[in-house]
N, C-alpha and C. Protein backbone atom coordinates (compact mmCIF):
# COMPACT_ATOMS: atom_id res chain seq x y z
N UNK A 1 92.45 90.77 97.60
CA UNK A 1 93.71 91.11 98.23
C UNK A 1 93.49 91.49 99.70
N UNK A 2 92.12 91.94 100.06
CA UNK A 2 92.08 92.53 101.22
C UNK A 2 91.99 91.30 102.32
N UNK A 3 91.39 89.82 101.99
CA UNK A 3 90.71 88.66 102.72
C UNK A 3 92.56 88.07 103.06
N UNK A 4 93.43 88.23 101.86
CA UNK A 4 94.72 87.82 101.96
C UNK A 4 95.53 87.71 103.39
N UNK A 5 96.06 87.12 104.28
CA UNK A 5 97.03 87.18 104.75
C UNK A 5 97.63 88.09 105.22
N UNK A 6 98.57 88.00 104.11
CA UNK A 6 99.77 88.31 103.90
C UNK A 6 101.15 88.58 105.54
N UNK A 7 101.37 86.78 105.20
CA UNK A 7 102.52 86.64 106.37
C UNK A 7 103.87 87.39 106.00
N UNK A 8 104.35 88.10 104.83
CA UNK A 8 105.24 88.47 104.40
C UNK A 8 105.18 89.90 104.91
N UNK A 9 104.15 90.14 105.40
CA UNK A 9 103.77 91.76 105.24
C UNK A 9 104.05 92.59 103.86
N UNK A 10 104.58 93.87 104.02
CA UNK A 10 105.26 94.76 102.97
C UNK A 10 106.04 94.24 101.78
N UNK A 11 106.98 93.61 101.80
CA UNK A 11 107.80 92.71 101.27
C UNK A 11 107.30 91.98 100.13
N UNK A 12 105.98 91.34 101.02
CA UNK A 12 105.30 89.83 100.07
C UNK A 12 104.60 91.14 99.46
N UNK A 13 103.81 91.55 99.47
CA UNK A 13 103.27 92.55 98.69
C UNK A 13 103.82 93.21 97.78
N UNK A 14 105.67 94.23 97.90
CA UNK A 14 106.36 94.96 96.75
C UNK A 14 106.49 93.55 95.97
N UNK A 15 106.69 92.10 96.33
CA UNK A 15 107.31 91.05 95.61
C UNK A 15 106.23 90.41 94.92
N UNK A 16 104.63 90.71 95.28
CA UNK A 16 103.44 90.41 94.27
C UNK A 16 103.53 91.70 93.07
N UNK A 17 103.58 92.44 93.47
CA UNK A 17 103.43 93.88 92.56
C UNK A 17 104.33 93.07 91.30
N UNK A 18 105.41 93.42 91.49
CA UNK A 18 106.53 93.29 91.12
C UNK A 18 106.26 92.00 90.04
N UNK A 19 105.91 91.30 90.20
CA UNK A 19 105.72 89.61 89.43
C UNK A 19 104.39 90.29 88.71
N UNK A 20 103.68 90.46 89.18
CA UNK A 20 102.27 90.19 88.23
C UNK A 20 102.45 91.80 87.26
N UNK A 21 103.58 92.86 87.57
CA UNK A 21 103.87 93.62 86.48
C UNK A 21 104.71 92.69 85.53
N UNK A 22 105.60 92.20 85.92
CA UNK A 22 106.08 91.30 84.71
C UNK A 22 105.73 90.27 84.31
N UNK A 23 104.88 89.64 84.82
CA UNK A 23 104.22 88.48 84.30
C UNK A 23 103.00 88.68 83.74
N UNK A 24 102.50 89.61 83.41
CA UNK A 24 100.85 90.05 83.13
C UNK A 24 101.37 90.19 81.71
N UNK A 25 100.18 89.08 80.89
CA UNK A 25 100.87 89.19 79.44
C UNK A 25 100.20 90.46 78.68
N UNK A 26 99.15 90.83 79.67
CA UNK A 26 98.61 92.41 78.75
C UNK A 26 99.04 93.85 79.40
N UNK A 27 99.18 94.62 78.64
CA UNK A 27 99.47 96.02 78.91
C UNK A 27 99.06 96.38 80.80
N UNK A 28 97.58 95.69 80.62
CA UNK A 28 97.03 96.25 81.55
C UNK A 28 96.80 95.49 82.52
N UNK A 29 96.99 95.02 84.09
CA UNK A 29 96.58 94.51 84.86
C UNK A 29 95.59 94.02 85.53
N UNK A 30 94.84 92.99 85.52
CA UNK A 30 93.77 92.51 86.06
C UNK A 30 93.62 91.85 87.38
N UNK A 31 92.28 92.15 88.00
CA UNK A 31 92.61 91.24 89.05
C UNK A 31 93.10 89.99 89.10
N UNK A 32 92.61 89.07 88.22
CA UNK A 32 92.64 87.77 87.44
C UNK A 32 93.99 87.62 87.90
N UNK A 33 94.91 88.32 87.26
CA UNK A 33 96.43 88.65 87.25
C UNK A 33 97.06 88.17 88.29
N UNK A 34 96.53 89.11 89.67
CA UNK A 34 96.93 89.31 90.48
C UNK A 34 96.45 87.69 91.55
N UNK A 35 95.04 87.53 91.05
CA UNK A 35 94.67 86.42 92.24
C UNK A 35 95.64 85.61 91.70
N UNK A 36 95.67 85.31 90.47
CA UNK A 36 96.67 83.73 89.84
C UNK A 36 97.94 84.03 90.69
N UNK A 37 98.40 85.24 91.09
CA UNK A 37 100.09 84.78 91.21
C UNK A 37 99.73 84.63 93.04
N UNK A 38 98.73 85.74 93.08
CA UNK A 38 98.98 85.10 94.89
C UNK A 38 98.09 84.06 95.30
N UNK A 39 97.15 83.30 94.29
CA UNK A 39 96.62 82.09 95.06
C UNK A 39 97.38 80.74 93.96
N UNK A 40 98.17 81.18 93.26
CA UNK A 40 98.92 80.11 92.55
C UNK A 40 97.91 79.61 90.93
N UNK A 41 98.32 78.89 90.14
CA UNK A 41 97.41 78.40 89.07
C UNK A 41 96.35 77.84 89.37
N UNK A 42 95.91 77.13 90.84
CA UNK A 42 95.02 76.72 91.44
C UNK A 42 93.76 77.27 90.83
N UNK A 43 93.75 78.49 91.00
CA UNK A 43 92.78 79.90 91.06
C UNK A 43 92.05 79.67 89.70
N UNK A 44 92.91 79.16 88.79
CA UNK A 44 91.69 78.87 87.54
C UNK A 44 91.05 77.42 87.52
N UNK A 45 89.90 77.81 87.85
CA UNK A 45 88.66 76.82 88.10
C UNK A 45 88.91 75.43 87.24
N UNK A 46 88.68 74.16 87.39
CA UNK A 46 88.86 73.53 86.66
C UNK A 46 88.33 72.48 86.80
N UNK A 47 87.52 71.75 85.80
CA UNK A 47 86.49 70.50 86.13
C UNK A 47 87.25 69.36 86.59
N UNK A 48 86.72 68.68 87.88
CA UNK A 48 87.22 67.43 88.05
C UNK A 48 86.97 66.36 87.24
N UNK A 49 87.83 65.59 87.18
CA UNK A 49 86.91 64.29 86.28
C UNK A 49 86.85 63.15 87.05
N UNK A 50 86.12 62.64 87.00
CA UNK A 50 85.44 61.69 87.42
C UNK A 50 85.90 60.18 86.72
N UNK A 51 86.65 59.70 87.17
CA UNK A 51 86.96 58.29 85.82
C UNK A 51 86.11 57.36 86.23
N UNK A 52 85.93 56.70 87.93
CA UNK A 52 85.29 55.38 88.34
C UNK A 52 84.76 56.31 89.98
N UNK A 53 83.74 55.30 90.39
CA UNK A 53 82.78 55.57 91.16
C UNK A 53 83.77 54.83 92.19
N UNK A 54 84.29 55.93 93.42
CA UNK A 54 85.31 54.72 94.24
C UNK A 54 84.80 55.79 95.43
N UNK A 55 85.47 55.02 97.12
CA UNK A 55 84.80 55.43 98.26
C UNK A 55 85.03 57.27 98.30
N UNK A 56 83.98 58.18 98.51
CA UNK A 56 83.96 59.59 99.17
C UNK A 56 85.48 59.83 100.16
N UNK A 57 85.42 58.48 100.72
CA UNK A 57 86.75 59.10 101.68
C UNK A 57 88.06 58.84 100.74
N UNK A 58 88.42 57.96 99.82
CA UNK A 58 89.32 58.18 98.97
C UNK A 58 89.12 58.81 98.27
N UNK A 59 88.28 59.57 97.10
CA UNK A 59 88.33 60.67 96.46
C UNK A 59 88.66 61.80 97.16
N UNK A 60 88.28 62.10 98.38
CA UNK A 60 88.75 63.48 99.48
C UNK A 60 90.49 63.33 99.57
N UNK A 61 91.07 62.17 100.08
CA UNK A 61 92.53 62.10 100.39
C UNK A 61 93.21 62.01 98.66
N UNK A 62 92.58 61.75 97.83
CA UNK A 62 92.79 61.64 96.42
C UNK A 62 93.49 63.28 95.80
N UNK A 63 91.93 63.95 96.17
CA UNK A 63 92.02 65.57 96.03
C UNK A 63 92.92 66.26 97.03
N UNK A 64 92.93 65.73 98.06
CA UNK A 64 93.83 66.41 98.93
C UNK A 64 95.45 66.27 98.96
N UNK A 65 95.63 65.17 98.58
CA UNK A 65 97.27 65.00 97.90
C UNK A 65 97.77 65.88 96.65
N UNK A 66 96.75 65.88 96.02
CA UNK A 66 96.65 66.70 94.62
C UNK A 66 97.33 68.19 94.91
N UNK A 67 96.51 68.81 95.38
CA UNK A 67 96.26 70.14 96.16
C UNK A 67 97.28 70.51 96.59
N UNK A 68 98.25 69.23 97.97
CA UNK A 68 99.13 69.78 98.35
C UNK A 68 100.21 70.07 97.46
N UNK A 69 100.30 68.82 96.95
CA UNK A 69 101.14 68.93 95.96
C UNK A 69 101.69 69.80 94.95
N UNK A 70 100.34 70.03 94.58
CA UNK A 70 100.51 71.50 93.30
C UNK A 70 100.61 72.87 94.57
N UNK A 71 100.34 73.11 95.23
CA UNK A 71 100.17 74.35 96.26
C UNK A 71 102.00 74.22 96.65
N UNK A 72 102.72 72.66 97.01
CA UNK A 72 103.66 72.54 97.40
C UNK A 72 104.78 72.91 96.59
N UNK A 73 104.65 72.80 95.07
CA UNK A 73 105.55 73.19 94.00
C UNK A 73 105.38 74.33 93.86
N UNK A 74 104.46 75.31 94.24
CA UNK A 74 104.85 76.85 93.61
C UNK A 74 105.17 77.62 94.83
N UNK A 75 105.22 77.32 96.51
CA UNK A 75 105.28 77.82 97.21
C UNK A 75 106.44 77.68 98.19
N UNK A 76 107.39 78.49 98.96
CA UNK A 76 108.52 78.76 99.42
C UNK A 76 108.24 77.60 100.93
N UNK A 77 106.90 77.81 101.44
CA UNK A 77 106.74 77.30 103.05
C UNK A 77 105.43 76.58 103.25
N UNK A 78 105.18 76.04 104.30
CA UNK A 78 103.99 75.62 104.34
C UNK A 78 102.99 76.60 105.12
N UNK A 79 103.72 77.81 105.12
CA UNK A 79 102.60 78.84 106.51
C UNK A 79 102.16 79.71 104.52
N UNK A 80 102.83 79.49 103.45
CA UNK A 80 102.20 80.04 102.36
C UNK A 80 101.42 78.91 101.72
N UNK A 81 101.86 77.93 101.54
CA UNK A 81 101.05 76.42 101.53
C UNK A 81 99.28 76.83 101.86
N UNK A 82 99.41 76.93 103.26
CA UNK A 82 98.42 77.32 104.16
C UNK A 82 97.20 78.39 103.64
N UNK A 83 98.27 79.44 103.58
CA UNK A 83 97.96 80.67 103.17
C UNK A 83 96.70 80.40 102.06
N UNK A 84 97.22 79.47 100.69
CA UNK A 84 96.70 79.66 99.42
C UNK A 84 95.60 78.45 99.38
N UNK A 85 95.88 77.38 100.18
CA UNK A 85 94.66 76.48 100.42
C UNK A 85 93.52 77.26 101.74
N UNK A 86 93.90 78.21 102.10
CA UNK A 86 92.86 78.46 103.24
C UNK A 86 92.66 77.86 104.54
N UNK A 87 93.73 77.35 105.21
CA UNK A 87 93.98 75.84 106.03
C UNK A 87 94.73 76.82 107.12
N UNK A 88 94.85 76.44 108.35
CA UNK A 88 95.99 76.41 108.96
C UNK A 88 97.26 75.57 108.84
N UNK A 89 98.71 76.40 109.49
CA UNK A 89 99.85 76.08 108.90
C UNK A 89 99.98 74.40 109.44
N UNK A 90 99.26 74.27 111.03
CA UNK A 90 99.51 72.78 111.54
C UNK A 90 98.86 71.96 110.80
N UNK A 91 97.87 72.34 110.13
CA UNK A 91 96.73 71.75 109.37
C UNK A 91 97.58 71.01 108.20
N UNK A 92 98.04 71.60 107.13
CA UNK A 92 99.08 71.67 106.06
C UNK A 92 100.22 70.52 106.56
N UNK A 93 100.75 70.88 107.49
CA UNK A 93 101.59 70.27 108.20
C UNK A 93 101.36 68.58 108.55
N UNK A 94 100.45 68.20 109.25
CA UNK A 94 99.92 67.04 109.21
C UNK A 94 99.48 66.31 108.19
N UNK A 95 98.78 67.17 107.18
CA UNK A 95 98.44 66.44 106.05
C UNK A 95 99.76 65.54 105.36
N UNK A 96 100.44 67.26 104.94
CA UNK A 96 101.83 66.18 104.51
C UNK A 96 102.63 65.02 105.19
N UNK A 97 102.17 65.32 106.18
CA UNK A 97 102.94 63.87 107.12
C UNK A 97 102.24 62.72 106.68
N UNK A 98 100.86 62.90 106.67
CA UNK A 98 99.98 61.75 106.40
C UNK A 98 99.70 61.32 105.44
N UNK A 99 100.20 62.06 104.28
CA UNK A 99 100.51 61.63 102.70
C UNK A 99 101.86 61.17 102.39
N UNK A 100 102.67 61.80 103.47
CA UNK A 100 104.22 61.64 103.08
C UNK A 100 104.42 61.90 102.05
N UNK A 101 104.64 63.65 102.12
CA UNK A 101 104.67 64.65 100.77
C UNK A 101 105.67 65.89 101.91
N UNK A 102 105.95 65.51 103.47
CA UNK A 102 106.60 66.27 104.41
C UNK A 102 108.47 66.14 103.88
C-alpha cells in the first residue's frame, strides 16, 4: 500500500477500505485482500500457456492487449489503468491507440 499511488488521494483510500471490508469473504482481512482489490484480479499469479512457438514480438503485443484489456474492465480511467499495470498514464494511452482498445 505504501509503493501505491494513490491518484485519488483520501477518497481512493476510504473507497479501498470500504470494498475490501465488504468484499473480504473472511472475518478477517488480509493483505491478499487488499492487493486484489487495488491491483485488480491481475494480482493472482497465473501460468501463461504456451499453445505454439510464434515471434517474441507477437507474444509481447499478444500479452499486452490482454493486460489492457482486463486492467481496462475493472478500472474507472486510464491514469488507474496506469496505476495497476505500473506504466505511465501516456504510456497506457498509446498502447490503446495502437491496439485500438482507445
Amino acid at each position: 500500500m505504501k509503493s501505491y499511488g494513490w491518484p485519488g488521494n483520501i477518497r481512493e483510500l476510504e473507497n479501498l477500505v470500504e470494498r475490501v471490508v465488504i468484499m473480504s469473504p473472511e472475518d478477517v482481512v488480509t493483505a491478499e485482500d487488499v492487493a486484489e482489490l487495488l491491483l485488480g484480479a491481475e494480482f493472482k499469479s497465473q501460468p501463461v500457456v504456451v499453445g505454439q512457438v510464434i515471434p517474441m514480438r507477437d507474444a509481447v503485443e499478444l500479452l499486452e492487449r490482454e493486460l489492457l484489456t482486463k486492467a481496462l474492465a475493472s478500472r474507472r480511467s486510464t491514469r488507474e489503468v496506469a496505476a495497476a499495470l505500473g506504466l505511465n498514464q501516456s504510456t497506457v494511452v498509446r498502447k490503446l491507440r495502437r491496439y485500438g482498445l482507445a
